[in-house]
Structures are given as C-alpha cells and as structure tokens.
PDB file of N, CA and C in Angstrom:
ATOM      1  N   UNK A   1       3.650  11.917   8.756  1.00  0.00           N
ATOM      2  CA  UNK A   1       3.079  10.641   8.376  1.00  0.00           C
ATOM      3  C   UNK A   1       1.784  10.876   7.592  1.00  0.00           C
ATOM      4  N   UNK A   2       1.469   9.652   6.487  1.00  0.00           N
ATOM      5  CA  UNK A   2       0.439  10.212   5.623  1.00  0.00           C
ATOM      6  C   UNK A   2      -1.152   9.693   6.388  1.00  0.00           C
ATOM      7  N   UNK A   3      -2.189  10.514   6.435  1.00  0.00           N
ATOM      8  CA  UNK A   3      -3.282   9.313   7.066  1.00  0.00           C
ATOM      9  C   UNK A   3      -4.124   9.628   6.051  1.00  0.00           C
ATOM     10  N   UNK A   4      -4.516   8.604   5.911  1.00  0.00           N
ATOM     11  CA  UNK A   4      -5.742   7.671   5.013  1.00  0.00           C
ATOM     12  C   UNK A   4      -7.115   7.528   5.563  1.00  0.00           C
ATOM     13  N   UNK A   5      -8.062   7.834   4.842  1.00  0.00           N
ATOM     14  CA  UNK A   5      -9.399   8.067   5.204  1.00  0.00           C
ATOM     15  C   UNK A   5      -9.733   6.327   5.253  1.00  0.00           C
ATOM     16  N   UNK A   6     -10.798   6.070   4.888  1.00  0.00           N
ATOM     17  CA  UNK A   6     -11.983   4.752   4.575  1.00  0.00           C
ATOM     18  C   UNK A   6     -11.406   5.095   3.216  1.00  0.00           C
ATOM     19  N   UNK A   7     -12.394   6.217   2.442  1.00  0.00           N
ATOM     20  CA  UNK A   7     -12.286   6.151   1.683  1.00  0.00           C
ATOM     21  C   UNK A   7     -10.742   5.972   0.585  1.00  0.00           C
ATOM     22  N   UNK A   8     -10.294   6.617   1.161  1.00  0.00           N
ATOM     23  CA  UNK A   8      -8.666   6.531   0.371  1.00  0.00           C
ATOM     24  C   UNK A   8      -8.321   4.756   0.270  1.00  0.00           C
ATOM     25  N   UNK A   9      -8.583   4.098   1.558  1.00  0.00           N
ATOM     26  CA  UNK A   9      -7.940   2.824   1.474  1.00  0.00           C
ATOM     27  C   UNK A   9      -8.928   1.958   0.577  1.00  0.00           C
ATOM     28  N   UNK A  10     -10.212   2.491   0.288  1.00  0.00           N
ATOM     29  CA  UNK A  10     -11.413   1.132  -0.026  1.00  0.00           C
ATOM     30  C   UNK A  10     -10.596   1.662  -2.254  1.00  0.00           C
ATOM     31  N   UNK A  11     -10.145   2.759  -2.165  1.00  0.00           N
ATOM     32  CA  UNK A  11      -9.802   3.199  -3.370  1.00  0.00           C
ATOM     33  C   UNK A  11      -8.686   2.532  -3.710  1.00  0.00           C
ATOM     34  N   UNK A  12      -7.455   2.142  -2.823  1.00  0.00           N
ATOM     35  CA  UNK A  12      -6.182   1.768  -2.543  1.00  0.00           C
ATOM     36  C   UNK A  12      -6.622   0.223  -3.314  1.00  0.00           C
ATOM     37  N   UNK A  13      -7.753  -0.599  -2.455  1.00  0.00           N
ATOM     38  CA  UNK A  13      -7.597  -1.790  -2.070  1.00  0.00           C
ATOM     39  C   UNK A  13      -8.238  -2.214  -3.953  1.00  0.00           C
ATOM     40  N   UNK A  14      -9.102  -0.914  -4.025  1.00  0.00           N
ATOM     41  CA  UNK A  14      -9.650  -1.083  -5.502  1.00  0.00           C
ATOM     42  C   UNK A  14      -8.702  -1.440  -6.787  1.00  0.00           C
ATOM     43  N   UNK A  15      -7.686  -0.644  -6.498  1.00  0.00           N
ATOM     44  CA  UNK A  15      -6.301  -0.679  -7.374  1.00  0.00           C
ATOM     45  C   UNK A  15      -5.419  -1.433  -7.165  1.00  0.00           C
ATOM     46  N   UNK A  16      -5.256  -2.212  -6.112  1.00  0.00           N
ATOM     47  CA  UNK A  16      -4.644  -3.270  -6.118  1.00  0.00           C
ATOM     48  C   UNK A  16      -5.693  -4.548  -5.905  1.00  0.00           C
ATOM     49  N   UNK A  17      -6.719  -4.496  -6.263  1.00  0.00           N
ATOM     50  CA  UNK A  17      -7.637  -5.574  -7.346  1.00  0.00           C
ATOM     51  C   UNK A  17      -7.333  -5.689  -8.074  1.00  0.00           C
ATOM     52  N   UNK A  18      -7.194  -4.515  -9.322  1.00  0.00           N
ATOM     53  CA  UNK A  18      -7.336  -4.281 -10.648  1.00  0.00           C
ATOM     54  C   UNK A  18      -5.396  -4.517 -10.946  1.00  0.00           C
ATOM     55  N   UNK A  19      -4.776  -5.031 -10.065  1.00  0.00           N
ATOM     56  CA  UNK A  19      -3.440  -5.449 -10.850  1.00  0.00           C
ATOM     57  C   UNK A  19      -2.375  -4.392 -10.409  1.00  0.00           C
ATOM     58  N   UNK A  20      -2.626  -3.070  -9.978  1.00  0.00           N
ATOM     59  CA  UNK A  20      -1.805  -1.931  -9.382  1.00  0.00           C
ATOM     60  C   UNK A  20      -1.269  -2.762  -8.268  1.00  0.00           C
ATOM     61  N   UNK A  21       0.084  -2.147  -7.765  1.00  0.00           N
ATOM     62  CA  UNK A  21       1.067  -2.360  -6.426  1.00  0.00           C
ATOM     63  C   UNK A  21       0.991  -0.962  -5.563  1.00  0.00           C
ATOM     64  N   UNK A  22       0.869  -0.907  -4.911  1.00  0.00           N
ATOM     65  CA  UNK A  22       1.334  -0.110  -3.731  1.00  0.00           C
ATOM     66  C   UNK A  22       2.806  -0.100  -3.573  1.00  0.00           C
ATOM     67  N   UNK A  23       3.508   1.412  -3.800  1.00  0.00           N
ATOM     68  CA  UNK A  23       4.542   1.075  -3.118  1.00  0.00           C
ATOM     69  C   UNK A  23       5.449   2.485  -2.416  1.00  0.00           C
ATOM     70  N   UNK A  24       6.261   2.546  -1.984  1.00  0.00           N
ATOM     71  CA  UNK A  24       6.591   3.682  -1.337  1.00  0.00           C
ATOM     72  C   UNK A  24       7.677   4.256  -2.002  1.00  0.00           C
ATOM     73  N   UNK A  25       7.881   5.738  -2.240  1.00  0.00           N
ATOM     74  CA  UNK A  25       8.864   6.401  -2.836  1.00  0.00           C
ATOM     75  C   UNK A  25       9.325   7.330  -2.099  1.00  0.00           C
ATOM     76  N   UNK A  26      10.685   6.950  -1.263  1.00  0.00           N
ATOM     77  CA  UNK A  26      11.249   7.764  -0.027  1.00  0.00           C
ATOM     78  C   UNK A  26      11.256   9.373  -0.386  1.00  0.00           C
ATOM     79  N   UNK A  27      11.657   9.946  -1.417  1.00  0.00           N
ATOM     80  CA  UNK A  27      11.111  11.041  -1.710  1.00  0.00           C
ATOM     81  C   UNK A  27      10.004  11.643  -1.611  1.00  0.00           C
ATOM     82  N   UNK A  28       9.303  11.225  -1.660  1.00  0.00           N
ATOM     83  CA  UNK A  28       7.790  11.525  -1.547  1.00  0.00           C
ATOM     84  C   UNK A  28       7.004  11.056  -0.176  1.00  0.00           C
ATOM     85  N   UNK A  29       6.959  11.113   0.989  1.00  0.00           N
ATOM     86  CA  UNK A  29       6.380  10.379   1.961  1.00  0.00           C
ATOM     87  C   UNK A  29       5.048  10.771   2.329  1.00  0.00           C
ATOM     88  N   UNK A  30       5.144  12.235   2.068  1.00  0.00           N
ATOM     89  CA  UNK A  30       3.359  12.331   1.759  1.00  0.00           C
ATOM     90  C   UNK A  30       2.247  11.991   0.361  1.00  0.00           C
ATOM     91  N   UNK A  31       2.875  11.203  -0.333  1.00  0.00           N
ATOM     92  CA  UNK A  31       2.474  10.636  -1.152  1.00  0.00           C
ATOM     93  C   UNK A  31       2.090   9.078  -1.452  1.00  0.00           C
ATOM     94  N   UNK A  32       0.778   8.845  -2.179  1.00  0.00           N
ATOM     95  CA  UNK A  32       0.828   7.134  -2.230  1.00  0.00           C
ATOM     96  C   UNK A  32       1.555   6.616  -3.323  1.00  0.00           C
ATOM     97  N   UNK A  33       2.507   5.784  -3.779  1.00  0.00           N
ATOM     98  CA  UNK A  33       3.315   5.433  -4.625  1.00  0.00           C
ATOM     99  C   UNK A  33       2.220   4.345  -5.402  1.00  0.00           C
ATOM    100  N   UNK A  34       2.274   4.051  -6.489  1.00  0.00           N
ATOM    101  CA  UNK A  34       1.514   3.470  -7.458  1.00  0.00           C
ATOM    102  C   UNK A  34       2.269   2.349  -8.493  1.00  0.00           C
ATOM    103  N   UNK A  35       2.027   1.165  -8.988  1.00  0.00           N
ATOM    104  CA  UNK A  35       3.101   0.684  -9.900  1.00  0.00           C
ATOM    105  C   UNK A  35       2.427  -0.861 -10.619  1.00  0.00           C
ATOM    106  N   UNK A  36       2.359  -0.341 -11.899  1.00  0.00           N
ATOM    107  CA  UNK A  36       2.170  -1.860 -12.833  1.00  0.00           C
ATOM    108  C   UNK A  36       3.288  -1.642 -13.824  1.00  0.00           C
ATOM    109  N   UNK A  37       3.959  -2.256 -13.580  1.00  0.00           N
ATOM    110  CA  UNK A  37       4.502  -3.644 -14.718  1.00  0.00           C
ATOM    111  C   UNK A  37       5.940  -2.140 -14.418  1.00  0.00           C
ATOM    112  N   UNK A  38       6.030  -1.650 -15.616  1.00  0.00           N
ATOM    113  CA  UNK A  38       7.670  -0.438 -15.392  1.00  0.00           C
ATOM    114  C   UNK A  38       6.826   1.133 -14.968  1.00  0.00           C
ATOM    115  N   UNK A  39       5.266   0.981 -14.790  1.00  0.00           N
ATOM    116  CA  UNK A  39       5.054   2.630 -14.674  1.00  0.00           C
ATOM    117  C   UNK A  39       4.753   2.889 -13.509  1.00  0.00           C
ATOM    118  N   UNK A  40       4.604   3.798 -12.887  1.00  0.00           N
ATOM    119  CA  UNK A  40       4.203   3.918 -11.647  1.00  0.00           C
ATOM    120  C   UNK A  40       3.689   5.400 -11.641  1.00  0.00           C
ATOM    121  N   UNK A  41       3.394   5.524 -10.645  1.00  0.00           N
ATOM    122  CA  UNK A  41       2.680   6.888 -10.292  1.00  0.00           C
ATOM    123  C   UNK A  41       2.719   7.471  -8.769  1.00  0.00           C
ATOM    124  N   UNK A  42       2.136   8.566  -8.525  1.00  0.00           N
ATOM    125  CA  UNK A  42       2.129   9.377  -7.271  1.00  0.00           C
ATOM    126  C   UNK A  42       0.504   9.844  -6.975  1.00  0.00           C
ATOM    127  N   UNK A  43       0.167   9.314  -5.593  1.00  0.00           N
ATOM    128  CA  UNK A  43      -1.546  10.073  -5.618  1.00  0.00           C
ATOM    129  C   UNK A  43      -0.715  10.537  -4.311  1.00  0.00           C
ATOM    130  N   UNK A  44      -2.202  11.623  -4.477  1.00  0.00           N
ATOM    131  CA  UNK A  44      -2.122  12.608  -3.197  1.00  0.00           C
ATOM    132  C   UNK A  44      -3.209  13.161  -2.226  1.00  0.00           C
ATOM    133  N   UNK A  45      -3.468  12.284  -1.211  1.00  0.00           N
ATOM    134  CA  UNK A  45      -5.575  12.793  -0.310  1.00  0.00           C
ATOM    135  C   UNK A  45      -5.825  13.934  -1.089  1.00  0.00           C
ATOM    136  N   UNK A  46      -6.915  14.012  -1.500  1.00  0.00           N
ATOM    137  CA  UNK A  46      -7.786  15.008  -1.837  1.00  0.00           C
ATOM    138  C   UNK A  46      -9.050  14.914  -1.124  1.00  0.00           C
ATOM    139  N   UNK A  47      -8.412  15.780   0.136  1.00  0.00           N
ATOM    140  CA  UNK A  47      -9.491  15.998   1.410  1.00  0.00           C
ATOM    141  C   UNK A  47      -9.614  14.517   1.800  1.00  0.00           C
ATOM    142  N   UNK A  48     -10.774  14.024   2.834  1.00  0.00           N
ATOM    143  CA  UNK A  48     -11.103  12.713   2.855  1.00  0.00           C
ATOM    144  C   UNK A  48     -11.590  11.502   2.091  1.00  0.00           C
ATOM    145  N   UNK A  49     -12.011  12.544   0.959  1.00  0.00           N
ATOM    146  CA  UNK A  49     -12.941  11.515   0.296  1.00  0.00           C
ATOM    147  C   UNK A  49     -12.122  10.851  -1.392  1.00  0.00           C
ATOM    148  N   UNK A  50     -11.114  11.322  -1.537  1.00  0.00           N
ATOM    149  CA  UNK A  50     -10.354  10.503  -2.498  1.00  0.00           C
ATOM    150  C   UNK A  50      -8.950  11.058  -3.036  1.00  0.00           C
ATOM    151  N   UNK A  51      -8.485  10.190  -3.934  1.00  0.00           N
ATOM    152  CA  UNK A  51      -7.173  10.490  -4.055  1.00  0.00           C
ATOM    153  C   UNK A  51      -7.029  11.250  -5.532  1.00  0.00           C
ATOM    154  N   UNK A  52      -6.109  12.121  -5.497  1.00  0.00           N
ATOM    155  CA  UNK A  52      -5.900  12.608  -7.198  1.00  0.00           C
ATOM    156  C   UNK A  52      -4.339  12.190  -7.538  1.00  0.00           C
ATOM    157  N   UNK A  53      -4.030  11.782  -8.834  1.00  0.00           N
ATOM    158  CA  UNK A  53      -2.808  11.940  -8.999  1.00  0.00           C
ATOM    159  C   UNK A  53      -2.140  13.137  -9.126  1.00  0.00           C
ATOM    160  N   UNK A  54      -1.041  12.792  -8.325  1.00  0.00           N
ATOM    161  CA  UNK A  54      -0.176  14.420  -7.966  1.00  0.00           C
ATOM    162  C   UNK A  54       0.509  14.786  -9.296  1.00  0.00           C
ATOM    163  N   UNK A  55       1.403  14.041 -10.310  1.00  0.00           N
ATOM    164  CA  UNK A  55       2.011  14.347 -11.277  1.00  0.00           C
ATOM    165  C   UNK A  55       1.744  13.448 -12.215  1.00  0.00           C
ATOM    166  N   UNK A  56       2.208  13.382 -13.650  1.00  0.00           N
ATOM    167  CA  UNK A  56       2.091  12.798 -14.698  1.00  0.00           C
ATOM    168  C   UNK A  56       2.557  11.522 -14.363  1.00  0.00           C
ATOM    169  N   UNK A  57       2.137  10.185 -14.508  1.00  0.00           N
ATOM    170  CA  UNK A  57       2.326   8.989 -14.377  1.00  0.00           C
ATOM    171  C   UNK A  57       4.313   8.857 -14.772  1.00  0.00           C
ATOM    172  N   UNK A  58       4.635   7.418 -14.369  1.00  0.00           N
ATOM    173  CA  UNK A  58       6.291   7.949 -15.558  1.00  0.00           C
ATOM    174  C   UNK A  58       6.429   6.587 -15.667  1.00  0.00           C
ATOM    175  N   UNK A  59       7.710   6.602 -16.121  1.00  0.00           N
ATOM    176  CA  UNK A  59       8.411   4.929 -16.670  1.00  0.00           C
ATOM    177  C   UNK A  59       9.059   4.745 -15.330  1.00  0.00           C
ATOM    178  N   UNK A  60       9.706   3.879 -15.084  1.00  0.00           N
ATOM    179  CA  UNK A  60      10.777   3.580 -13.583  1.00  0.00           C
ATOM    180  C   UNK A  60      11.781   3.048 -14.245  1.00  0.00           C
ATOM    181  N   UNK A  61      12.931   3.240 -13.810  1.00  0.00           N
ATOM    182  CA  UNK A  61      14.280   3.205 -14.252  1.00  0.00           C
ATOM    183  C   UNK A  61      14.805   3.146 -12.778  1.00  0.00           C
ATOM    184  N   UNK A  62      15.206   1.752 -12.816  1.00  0.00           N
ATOM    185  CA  UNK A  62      15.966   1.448 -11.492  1.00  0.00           C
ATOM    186  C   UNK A  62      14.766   1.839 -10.554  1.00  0.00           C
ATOM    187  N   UNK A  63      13.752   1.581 -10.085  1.00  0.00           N
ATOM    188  CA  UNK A  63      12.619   1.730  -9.139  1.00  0.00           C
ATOM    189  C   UNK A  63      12.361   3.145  -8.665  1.00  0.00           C
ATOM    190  N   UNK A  64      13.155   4.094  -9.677  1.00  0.00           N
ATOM    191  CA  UNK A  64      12.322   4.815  -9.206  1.00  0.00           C
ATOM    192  C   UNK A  64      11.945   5.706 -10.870  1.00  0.00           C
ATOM    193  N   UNK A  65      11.244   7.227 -10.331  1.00  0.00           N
ATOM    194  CA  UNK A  65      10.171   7.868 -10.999  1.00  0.00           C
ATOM    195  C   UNK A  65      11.106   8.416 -12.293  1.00  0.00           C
ATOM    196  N   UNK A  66      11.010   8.320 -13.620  1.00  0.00           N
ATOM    197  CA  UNK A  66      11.860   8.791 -14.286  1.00  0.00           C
ATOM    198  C   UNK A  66      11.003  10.238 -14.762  1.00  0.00           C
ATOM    199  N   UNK A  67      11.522  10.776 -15.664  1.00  0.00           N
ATOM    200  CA  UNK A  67      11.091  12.219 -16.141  1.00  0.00           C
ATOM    201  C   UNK A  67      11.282  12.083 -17.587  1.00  0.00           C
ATOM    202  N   UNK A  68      10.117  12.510 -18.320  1.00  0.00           N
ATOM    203  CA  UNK A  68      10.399  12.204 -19.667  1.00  0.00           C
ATOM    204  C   UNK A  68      11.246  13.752 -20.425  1.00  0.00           C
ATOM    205  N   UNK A  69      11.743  13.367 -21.716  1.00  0.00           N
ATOM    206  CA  UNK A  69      12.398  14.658 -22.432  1.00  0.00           C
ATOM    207  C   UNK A  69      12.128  14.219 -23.337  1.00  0.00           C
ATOM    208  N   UNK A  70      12.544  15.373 -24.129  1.00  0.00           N
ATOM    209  CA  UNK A  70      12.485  15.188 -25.527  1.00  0.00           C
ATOM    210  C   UNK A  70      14.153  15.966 -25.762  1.00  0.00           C
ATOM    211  N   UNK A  71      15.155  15.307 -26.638  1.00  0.00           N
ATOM    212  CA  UNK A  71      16.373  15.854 -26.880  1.00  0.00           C
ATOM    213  C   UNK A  71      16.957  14.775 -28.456  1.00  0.00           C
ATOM    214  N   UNK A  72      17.591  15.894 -29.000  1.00  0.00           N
ATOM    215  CA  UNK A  72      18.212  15.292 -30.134  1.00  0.00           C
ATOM    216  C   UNK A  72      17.008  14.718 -30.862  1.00  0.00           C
ATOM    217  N   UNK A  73      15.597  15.478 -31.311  1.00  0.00           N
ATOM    218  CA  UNK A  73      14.523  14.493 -31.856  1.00  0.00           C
ATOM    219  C   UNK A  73      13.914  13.563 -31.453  1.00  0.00           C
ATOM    220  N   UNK A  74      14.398  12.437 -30.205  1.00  0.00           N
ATOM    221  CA  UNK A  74      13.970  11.990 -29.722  1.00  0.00           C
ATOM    222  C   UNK A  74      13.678  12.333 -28.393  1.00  0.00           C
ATOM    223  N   UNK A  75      12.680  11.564 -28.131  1.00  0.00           N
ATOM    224  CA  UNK A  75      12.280  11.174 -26.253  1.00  0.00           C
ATOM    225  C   UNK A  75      12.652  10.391 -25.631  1.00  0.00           C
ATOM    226  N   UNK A  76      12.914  10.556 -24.638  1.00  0.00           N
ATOM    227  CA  UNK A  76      13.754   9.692 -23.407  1.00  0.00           C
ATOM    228  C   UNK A  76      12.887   9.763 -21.776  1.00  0.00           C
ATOM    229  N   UNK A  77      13.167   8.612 -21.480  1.00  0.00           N
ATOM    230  CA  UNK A  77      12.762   8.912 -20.114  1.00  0.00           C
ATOM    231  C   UNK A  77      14.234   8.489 -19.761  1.00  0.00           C
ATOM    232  N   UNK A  78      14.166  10.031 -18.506  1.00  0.00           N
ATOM    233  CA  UNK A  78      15.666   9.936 -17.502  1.00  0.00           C
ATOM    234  C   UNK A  78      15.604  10.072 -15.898  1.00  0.00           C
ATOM    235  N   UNK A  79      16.700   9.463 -15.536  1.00  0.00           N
ATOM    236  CA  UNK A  79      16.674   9.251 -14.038  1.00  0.00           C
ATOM    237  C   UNK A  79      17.984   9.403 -13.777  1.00  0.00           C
ATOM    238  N   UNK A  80      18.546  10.433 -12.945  1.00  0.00           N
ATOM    239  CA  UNK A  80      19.923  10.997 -13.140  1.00  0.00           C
ATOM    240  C   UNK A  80      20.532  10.619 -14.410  1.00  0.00           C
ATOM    241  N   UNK A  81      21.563  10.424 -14.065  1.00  0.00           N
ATOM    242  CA  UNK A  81      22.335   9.783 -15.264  1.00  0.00           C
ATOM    243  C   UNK A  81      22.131   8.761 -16.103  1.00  0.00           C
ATOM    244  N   UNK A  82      20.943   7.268 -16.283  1.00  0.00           N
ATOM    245  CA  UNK A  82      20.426   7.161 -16.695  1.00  0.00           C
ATOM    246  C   UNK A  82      19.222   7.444 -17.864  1.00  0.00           C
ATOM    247  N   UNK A  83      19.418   7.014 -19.074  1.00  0.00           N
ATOM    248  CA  UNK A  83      18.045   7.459 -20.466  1.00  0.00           C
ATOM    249  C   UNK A  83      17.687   5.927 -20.473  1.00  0.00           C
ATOM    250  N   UNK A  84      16.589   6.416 -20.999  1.00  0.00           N
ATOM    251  CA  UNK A  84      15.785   4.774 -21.776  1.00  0.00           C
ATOM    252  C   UNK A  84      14.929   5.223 -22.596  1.00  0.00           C
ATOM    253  N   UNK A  85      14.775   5.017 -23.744  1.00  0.00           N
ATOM    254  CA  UNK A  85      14.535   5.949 -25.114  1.00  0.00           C
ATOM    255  C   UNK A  85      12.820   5.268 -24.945  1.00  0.00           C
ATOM    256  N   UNK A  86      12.198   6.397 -25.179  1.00  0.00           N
ATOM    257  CA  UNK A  86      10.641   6.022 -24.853  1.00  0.00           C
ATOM    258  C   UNK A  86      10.185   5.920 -26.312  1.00  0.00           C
ATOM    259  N   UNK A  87      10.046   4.618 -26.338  1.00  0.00           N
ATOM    260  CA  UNK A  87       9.770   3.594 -27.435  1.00  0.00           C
ATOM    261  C   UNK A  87       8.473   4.080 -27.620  1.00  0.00           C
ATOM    262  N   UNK A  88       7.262   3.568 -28.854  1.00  0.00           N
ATOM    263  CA  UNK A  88       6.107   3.366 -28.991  1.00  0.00           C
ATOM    264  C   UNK A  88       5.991   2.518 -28.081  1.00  0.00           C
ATOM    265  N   UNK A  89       6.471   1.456 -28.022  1.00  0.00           N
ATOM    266  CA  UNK A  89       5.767   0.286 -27.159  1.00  0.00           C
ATOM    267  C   UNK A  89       5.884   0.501 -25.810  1.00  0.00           C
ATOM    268  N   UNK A  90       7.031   1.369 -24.940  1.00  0.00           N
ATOM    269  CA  UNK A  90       6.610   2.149 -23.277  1.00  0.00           C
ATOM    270  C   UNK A  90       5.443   3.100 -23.704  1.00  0.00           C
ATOM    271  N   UNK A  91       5.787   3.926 -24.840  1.00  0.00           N
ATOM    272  CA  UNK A  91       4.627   5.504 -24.375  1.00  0.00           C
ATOM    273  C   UNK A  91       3.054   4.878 -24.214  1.00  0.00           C
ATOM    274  N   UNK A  92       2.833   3.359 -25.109  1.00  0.00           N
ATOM    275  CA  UNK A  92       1.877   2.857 -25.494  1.00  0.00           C
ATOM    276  C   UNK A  92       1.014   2.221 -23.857  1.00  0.00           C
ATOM    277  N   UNK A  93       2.173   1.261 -23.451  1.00  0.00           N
ATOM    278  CA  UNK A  93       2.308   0.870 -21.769  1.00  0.00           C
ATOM    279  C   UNK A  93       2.123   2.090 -20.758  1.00  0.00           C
ATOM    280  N   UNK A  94       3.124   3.113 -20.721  1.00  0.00           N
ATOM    281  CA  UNK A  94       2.575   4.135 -19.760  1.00  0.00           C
ATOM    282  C   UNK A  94       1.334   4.678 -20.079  1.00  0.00           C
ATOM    283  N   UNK A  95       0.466   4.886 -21.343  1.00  0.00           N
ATOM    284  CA  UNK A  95      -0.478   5.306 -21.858  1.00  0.00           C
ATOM    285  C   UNK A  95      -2.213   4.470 -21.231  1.00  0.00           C
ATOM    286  N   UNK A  96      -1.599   2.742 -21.350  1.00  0.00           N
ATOM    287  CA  UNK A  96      -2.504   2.430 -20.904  1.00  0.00           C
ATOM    288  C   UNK A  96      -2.771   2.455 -19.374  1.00  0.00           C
ATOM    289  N   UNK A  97      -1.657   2.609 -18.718  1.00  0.00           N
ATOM    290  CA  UNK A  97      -1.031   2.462 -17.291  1.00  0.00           C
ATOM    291  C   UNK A  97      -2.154   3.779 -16.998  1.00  0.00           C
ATOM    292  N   UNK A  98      -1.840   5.049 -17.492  1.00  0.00           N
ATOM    293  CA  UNK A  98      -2.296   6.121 -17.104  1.00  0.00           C
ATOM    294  C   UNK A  98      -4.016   5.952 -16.888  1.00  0.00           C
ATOM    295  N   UNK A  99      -4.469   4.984 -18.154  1.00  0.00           N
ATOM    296  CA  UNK A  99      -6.035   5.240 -18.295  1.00  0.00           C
ATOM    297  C   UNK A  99      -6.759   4.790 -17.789  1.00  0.00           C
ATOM    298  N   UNK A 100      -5.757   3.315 -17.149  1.00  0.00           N
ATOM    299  CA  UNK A 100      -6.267   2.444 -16.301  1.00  0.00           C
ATOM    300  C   UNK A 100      -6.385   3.168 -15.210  1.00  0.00           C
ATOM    301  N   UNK A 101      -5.603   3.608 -14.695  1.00  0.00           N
ATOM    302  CA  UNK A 101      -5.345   4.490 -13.085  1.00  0.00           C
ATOM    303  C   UNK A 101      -6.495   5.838 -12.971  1.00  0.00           C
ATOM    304  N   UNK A 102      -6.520   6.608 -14.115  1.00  0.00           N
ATOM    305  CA  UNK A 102      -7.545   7.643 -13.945  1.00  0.00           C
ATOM    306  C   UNK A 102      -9.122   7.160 -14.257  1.00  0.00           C
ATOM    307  N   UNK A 103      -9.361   6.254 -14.499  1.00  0.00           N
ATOM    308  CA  UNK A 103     -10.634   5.549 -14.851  1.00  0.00           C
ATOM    309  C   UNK A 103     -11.085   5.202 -13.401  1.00  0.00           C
ATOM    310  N   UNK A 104     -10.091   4.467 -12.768  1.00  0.00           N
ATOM    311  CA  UNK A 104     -10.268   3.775 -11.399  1.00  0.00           C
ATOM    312  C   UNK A 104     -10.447   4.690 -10.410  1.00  0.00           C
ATOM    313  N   UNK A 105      -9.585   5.665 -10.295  1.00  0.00           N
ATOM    314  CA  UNK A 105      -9.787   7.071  -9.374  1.00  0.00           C
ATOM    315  C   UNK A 105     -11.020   7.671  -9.560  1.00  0.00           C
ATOM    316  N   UNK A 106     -11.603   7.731 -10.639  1.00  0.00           N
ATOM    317  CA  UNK A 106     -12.475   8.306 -10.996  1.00  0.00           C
ATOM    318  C   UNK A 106     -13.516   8.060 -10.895  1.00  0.00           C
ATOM    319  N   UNK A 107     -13.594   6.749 -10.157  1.00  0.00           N
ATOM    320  CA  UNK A 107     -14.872   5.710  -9.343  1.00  0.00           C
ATOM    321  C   UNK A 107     -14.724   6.080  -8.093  1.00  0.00           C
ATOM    322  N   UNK A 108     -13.903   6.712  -7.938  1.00  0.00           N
ATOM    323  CA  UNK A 108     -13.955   7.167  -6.005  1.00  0.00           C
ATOM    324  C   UNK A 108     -14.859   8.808  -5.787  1.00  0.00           C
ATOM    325  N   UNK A 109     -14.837   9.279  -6.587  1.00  0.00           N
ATOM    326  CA  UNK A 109     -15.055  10.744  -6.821  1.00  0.00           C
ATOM    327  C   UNK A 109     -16.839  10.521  -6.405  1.00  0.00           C
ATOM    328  N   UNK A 110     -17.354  11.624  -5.783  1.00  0.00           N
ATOM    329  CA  UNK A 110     -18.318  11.237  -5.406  1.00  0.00           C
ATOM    330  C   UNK A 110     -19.484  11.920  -6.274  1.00  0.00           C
TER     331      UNK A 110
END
C-alpha cells in the first residue's frame, strides 16, 4: 500500500486545485496516477517531502497510459493493439499537460 506524507497530500490537493484528477492505475499501485483532459501521468514519494514524476507524462487511450513511437515517419501513441497518431494538436496538449504538472511539483520541492 502507498503512504503519503502531509506533504505529498497538501501537493496532491494542490493539483487537483489547479484542474488535475487523481486517479488510480492498477498497474502501478505504488504509484500516484495523474490526469487532465486525455494526458495523464505517474508520480512517485520522493522520500517524505514530495513527489517526482516517475515516467514521461503520455496520451490515454482507453484510460489507460499509452507509449509514444515513432514508425513509418510518423508518431503514434500506442496501447496494445491500439495507435492514435500524435497530432500537433495532442503533442501540443500533452506538452502543456507536462508543464503544467512539473511547474506545480516544483512548488513542493523545498
């Protein structure tokens, strides 16, 4: 089970001010699940006093974490058998998704 400091949750509660969801990704259970609008993310305690993101932010495809590629010239984000061709207008969305999220983390850091 994951435990959460003060600090982790006053960071949590910060990001879901700012428009972020909380949410859980059964794969991951030692992890905090993250999510605006199609992107989501993964944080992970860093010690008591705050959270870091564990991997590169992604798109969600069917709710969960997709993986981006690059194939045939283009980029794709995929989720098994599932593509969804990573448009300017997602890379642009996960882009801001990302800056928003590391800006905010980055107010917890002491």
């Amino acid at each position: 089970m994951l435990e959460l400091s003060a600090v982790h949750l006053a960071t949590l509660e910060r990001l879901r001010a700012h428009g972020f969801a909380i949410v859980g990704f059964p794969m991951y259970p030692s992890h905090v699940g993250i999510r605006k609008g199609d992107c989501a993310a993964l944080l992970a305690p860093e010690g008591q006093a705050g959270l870091r993101l564990f991997a590169e932010p992604a798109w969600l495809i069917s709710g969960q974490l997709s993986v981006r590629i690059f194939r045939d010239g283009r980029e794709w984000f995929v989720w098994k058998k599932q593509r969804l061709e990573a448009s300017p207008e997602r890379l642009a969305e996960l882009a801001g998704f990302t800056a928003g999220l590391r800006e905010l983390l980055a107010l917890s850091v002491p």
